[in-house]
PDB file of N, CA and C in Angstrom:
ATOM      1  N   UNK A   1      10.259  -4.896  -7.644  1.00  0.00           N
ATOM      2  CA  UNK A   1       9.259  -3.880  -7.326  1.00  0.00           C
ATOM      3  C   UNK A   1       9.663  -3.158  -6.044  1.00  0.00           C
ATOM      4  N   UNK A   2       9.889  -1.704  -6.031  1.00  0.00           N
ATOM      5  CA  UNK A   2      10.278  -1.089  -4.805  1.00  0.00           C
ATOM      6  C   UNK A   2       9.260  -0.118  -4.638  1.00  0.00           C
ATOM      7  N   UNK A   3       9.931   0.667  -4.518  1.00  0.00           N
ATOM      8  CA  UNK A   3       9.179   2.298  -4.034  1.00  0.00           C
ATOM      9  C   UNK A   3       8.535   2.773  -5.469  1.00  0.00           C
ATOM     10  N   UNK A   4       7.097   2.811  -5.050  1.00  0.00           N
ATOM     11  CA  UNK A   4       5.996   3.508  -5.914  1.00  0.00           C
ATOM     12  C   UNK A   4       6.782   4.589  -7.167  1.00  0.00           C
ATOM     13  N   UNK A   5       6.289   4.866  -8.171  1.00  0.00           N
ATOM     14  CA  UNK A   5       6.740   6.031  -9.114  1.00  0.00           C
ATOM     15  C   UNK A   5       6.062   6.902  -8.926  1.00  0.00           C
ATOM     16  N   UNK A   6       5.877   8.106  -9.348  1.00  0.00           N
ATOM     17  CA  UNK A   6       5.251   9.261  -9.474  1.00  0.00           C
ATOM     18  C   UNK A   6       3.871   9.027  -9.785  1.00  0.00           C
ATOM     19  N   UNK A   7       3.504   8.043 -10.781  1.00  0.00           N
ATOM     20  CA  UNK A   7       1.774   7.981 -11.312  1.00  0.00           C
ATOM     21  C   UNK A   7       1.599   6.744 -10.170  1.00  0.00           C
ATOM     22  N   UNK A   8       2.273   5.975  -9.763  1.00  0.00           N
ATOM     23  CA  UNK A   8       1.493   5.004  -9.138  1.00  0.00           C
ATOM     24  C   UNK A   8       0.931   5.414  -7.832  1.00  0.00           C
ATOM     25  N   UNK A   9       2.111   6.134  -7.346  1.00  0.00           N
ATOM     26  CA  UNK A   9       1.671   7.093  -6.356  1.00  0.00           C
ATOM     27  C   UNK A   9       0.608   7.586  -5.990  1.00  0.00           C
ATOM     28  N   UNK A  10       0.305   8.427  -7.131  1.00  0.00           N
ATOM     29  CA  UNK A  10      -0.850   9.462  -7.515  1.00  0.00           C
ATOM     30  C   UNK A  10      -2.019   8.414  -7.585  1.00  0.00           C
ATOM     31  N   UNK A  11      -1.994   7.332  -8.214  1.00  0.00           N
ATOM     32  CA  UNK A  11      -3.205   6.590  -7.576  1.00  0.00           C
ATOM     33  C   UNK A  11      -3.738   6.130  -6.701  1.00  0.00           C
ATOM     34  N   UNK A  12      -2.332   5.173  -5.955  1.00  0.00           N
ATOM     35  CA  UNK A  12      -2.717   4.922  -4.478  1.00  0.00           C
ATOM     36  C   UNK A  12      -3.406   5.795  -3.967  1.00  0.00           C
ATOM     37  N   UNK A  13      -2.762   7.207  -3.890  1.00  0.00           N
ATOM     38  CA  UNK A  13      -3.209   8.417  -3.373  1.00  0.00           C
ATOM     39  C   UNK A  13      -4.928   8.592  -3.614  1.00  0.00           C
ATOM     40  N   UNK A  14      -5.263   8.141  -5.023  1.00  0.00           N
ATOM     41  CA  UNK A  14      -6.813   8.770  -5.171  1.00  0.00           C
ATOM     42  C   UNK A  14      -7.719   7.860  -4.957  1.00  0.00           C
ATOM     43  N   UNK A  15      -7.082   6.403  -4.697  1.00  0.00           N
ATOM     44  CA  UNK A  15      -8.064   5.457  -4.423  1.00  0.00           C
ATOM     45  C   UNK A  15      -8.129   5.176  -2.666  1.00  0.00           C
ATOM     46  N   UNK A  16      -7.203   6.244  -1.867  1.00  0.00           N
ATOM     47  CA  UNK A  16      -7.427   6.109  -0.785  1.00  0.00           C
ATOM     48  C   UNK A  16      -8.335   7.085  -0.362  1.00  0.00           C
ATOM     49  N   UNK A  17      -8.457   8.271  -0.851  1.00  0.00           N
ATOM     50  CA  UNK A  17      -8.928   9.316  -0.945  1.00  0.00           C
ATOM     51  C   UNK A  17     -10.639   9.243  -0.894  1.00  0.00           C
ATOM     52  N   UNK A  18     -10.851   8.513  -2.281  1.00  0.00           N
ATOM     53  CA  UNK A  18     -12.008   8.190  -2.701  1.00  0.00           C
ATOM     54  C   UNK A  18     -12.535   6.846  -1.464  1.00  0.00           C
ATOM     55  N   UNK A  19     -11.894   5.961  -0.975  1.00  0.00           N
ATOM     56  CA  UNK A  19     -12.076   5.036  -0.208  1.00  0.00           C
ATOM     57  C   UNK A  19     -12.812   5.416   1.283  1.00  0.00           C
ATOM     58  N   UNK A  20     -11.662   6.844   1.604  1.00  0.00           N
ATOM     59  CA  UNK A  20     -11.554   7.015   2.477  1.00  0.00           C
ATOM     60  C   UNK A  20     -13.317   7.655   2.501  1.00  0.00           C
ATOM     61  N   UNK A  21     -13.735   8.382   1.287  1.00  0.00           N
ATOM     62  CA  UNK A  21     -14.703   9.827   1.132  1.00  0.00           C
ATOM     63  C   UNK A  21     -16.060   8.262   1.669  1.00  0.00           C
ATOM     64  N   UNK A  22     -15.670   7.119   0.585  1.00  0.00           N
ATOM     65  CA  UNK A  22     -16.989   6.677   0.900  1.00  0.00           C
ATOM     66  C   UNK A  22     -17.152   5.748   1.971  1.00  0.00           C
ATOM     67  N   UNK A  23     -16.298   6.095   2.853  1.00  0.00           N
ATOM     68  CA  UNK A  23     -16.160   4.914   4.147  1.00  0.00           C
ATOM     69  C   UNK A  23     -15.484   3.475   4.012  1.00  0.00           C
ATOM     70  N   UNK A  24     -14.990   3.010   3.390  1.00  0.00           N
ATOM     71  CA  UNK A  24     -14.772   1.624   3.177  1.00  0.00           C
ATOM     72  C   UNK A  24     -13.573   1.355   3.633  1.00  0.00           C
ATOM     73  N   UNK A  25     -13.131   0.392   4.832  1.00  0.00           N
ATOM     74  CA  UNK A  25     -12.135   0.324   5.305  1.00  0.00           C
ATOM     75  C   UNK A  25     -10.866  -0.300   4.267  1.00  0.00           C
ATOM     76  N   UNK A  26      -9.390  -0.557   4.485  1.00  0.00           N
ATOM     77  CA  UNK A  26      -8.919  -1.351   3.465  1.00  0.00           C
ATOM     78  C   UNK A  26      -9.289  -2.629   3.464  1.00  0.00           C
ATOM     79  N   UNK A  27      -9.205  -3.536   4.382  1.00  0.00           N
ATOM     80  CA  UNK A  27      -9.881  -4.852   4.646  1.00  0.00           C
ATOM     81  C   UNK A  27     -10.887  -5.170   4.097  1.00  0.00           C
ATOM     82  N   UNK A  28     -12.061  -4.224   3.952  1.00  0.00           N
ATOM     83  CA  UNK A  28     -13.047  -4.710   3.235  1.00  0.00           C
ATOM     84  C   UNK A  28     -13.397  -4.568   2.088  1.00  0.00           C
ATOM     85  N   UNK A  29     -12.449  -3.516   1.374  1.00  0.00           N
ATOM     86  CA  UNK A  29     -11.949  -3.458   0.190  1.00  0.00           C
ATOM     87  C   UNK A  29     -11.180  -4.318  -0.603  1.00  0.00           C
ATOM     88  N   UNK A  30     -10.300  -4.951   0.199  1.00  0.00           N
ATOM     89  CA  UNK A  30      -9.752  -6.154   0.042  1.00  0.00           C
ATOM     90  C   UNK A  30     -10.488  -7.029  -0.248  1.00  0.00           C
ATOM     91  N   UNK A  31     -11.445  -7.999   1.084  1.00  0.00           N
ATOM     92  CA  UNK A  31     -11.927  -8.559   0.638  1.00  0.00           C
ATOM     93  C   UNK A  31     -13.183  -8.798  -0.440  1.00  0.00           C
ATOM     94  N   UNK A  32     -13.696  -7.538  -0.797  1.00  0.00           N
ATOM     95  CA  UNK A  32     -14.544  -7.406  -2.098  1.00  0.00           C
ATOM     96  C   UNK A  32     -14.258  -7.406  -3.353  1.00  0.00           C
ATOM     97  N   UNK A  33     -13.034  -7.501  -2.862  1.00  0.00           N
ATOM     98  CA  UNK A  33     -12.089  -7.121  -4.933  1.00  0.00           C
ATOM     99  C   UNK A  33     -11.716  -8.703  -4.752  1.00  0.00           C
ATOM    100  N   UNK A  34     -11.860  -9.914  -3.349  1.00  0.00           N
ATOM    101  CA  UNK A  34     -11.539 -11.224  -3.731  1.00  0.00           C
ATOM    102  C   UNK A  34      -9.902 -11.273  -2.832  1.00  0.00           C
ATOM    103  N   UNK A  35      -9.548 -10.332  -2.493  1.00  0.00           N
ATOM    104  CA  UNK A  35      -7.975 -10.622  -2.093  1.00  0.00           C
ATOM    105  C   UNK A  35      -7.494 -11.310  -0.828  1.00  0.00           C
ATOM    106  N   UNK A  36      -6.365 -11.323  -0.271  1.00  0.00           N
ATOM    107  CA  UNK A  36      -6.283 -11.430   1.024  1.00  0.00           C
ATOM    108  C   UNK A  36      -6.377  -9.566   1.408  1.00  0.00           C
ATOM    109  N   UNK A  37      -7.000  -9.833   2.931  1.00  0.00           N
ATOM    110  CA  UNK A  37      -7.341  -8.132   3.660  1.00  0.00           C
ATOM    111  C   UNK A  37      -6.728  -7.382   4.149  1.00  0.00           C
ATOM    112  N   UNK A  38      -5.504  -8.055   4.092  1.00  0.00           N
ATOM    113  CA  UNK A  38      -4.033  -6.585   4.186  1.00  0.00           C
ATOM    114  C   UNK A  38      -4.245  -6.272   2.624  1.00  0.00           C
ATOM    115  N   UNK A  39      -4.375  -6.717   1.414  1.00  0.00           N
ATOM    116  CA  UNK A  39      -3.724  -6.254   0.234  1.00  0.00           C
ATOM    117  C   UNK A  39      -3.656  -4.792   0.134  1.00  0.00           C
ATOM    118  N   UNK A  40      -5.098  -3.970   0.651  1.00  0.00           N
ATOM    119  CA  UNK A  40      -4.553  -3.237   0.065  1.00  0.00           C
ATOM    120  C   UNK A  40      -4.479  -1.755   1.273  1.00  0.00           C
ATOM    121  N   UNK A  41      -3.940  -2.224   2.590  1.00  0.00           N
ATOM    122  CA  UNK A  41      -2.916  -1.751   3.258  1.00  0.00           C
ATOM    123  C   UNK A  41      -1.703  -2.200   2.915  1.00  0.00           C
ATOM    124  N   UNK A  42      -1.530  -2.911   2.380  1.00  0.00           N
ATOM    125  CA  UNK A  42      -0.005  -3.272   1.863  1.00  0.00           C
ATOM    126  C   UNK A  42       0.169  -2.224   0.740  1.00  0.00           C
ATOM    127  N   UNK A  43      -0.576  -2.180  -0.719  1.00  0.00           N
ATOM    128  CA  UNK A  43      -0.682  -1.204  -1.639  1.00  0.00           C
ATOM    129  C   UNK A  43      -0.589  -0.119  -0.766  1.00  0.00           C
ATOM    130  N   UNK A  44      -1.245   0.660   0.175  1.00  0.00           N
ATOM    131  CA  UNK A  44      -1.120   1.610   1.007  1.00  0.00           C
ATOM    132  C   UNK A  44       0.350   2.232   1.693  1.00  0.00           C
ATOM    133  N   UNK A  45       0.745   1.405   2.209  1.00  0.00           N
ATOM    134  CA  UNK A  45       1.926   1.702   2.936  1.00  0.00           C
ATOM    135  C   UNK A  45       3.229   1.544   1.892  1.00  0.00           C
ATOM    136  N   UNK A  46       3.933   2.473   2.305  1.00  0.00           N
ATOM    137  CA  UNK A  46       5.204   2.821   1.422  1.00  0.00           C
ATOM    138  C   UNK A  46       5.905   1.576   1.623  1.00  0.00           C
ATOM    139  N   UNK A  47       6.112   0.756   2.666  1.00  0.00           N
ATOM    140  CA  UNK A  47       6.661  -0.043   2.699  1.00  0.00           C
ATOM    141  C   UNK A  47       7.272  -1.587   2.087  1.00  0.00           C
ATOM    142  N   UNK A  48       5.477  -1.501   1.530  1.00  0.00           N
ATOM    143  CA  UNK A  48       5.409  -3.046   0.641  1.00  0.00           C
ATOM    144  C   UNK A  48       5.496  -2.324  -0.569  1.00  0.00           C
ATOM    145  N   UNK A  49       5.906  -3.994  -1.595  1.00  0.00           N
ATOM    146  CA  UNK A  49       5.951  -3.634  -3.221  1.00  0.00           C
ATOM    147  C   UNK A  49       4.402  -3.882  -3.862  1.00  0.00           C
ATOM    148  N   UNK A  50       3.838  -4.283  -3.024  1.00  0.00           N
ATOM    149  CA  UNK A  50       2.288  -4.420  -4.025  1.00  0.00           C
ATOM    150  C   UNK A  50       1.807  -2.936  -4.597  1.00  0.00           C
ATOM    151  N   UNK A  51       1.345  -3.124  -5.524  1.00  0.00           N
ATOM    152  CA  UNK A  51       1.297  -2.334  -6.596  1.00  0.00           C
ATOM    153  C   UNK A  51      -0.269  -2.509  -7.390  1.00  0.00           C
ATOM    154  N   UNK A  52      -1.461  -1.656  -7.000  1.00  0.00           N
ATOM    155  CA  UNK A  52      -2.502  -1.907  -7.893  1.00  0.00           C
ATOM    156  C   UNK A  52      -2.444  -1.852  -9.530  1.00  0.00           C
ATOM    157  N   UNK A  53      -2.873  -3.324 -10.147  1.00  0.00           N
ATOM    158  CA  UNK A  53      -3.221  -2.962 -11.383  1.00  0.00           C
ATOM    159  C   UNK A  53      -4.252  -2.532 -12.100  1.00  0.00           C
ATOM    160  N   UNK A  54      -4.474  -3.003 -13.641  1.00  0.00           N
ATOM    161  CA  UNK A  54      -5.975  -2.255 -13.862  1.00  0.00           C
ATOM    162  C   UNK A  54      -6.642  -3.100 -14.274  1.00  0.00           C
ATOM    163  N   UNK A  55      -6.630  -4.253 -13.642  1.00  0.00           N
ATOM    164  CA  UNK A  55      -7.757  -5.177 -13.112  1.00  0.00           C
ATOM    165  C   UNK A  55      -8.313  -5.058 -11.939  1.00  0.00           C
ATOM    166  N   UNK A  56      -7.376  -4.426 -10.576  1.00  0.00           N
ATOM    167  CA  UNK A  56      -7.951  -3.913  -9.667  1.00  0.00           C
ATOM    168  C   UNK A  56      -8.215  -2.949  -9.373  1.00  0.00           C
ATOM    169  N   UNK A  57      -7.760  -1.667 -10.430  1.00  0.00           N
ATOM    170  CA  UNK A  57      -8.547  -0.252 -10.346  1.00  0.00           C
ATOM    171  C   UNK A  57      -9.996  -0.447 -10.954  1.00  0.00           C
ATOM    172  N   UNK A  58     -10.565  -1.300 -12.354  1.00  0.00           N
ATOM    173  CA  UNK A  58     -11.199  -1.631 -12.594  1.00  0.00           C
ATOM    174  C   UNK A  58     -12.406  -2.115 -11.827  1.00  0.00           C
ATOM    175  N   UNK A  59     -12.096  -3.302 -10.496  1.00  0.00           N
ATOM    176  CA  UNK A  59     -12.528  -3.931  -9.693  1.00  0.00           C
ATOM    177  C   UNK A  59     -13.119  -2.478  -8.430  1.00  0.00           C
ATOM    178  N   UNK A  60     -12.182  -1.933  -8.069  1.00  0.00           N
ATOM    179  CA  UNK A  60     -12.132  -0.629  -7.531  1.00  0.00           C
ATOM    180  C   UNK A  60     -13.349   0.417  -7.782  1.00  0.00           C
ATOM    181  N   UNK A  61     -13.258   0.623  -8.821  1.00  0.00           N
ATOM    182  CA  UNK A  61     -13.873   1.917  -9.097  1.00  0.00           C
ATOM    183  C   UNK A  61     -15.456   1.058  -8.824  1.00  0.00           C
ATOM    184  N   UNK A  62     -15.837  -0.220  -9.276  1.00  0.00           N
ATOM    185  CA  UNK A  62     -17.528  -0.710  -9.706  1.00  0.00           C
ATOM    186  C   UNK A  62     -17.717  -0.861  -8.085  1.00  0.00           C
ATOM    187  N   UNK A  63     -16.151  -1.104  -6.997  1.00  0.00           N
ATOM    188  CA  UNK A  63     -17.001  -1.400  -5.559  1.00  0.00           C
ATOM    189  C   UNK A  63     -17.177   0.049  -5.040  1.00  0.00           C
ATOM    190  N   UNK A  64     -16.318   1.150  -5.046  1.00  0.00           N
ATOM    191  CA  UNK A  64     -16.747   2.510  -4.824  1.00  0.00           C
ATOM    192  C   UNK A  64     -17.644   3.628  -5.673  1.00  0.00           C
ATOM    193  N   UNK A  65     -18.555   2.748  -6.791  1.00  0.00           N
ATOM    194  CA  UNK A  65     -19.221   3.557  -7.259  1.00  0.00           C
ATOM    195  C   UNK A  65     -18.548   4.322  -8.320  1.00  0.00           C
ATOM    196  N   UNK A  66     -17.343   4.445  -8.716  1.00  0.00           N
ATOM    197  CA  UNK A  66     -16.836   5.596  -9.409  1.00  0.00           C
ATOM    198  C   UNK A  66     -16.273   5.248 -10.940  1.00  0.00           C
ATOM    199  N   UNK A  67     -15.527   6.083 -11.407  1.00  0.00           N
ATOM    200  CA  UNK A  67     -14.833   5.832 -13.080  1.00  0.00           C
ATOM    201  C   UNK A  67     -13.349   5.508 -12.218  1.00  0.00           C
ATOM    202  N   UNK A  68     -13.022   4.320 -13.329  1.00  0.00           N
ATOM    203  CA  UNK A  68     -11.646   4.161 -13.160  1.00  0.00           C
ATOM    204  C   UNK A  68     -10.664   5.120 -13.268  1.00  0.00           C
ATOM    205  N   UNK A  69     -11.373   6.006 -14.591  1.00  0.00           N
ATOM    206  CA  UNK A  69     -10.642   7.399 -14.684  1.00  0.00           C
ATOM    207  C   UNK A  69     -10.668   8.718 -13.617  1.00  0.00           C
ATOM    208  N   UNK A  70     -11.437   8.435 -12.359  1.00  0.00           N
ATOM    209  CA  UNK A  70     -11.262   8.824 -11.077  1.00  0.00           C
ATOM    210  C   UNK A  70     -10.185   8.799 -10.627  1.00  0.00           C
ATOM    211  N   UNK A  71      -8.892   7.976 -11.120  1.00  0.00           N
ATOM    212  CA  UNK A  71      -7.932   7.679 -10.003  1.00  0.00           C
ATOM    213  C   UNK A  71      -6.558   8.397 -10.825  1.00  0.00           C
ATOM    214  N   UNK A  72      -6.795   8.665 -11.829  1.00  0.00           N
ATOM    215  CA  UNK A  72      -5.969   8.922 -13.195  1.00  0.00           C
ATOM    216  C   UNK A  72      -5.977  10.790 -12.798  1.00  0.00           C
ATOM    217  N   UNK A  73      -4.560  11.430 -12.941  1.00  0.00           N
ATOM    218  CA  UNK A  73      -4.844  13.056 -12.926  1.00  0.00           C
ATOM    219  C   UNK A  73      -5.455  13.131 -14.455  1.00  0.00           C
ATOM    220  N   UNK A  74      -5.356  14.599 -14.264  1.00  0.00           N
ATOM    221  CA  UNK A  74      -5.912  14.995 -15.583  1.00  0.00           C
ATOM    222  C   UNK A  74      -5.430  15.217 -17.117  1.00  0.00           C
ATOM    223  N   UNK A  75      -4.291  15.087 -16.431  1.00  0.00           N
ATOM    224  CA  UNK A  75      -3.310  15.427 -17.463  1.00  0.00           C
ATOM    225  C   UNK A  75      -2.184  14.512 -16.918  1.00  0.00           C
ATOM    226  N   UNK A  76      -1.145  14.489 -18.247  1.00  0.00           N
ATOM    227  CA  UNK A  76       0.082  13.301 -17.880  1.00  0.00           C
ATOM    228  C   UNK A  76       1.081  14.037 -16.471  1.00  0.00           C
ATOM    229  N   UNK A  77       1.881  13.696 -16.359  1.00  0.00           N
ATOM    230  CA  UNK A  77       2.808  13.827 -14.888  1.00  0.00           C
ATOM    231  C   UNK A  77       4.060  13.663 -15.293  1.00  0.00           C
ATOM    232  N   UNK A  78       4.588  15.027 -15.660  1.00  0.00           N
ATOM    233  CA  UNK A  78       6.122  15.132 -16.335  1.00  0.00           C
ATOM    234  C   UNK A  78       7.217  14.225 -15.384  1.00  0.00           C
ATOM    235  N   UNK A  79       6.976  13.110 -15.896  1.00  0.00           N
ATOM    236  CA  UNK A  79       8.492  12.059 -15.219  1.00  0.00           C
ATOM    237  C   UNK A  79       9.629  13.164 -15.231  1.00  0.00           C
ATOM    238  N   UNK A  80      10.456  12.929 -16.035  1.00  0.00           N
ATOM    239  CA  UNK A  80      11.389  13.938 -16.181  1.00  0.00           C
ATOM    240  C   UNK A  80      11.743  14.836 -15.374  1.00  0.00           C
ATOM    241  N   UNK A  81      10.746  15.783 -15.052  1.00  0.00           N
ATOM    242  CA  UNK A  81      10.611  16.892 -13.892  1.00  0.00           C
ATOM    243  C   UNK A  81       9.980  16.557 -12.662  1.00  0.00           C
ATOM    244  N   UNK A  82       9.385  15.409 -12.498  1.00  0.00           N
ATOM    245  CA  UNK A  82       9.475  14.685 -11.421  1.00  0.00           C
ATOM    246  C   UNK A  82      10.758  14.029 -10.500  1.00  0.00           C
ATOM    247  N   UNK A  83      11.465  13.757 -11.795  1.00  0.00           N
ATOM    248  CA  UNK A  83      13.278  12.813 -11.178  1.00  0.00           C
ATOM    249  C   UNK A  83      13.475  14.144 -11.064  1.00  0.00           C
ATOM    250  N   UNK A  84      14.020  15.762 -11.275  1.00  0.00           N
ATOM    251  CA  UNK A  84      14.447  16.719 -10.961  1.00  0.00           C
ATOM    252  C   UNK A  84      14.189  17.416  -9.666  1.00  0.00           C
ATOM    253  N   UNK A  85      13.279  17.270  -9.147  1.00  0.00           N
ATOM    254  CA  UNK A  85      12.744  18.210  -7.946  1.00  0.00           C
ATOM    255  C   UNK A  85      12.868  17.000  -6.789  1.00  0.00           C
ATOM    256  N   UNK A  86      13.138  15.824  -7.024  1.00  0.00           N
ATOM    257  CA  UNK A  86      13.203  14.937  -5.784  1.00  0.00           C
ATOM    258  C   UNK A  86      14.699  13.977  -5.990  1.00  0.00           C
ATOM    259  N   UNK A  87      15.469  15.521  -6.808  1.00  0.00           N
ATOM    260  CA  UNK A  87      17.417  14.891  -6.525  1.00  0.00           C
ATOM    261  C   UNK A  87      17.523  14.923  -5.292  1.00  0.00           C
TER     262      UNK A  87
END
């Protein structure tokens, strides 16, 4: 597990977003989904390989109120032309 892909990205991205909109620090996000309270500053930072799944977008969306499909774009995310613009 290394560096995020293009969709995983895009989630981290909307579940920090959404995290961020309803106040909830990562720590305590962490510990409400059950984790240890770096997890998901670790998910956060480019650095680590943790990687949310969709047991914890699931977990996610019921502690921020929202649809899991909140974190999802709207449409798919041309891989393909994603590997092209970041040769």
């Amino acid at each position: 597990m290394g560096k995020a892909s293009v969709i995983e990205q895009f989630v981290i991205d909307k579940v920090r977003e959404i995290r961020l909109l309803k106040e909830v620090s990562q720590a305590s996000l962490s510990i409400q989904m059950g984790l240890s309270a770096k997890f998901v500053g670790n998910v956060e930072s480019p650095n680590q390989p943790n990687k949310y799944n969709i047991n914890h977008l699931n977990k996610i969306a019921f502690i921020l109120g929202c649809s899991v499909k909140d974190f999802f774009p709207d449409v798919p995310i041309d891989i393909e032309l994603q590997k092209t613009y970041n040769k």
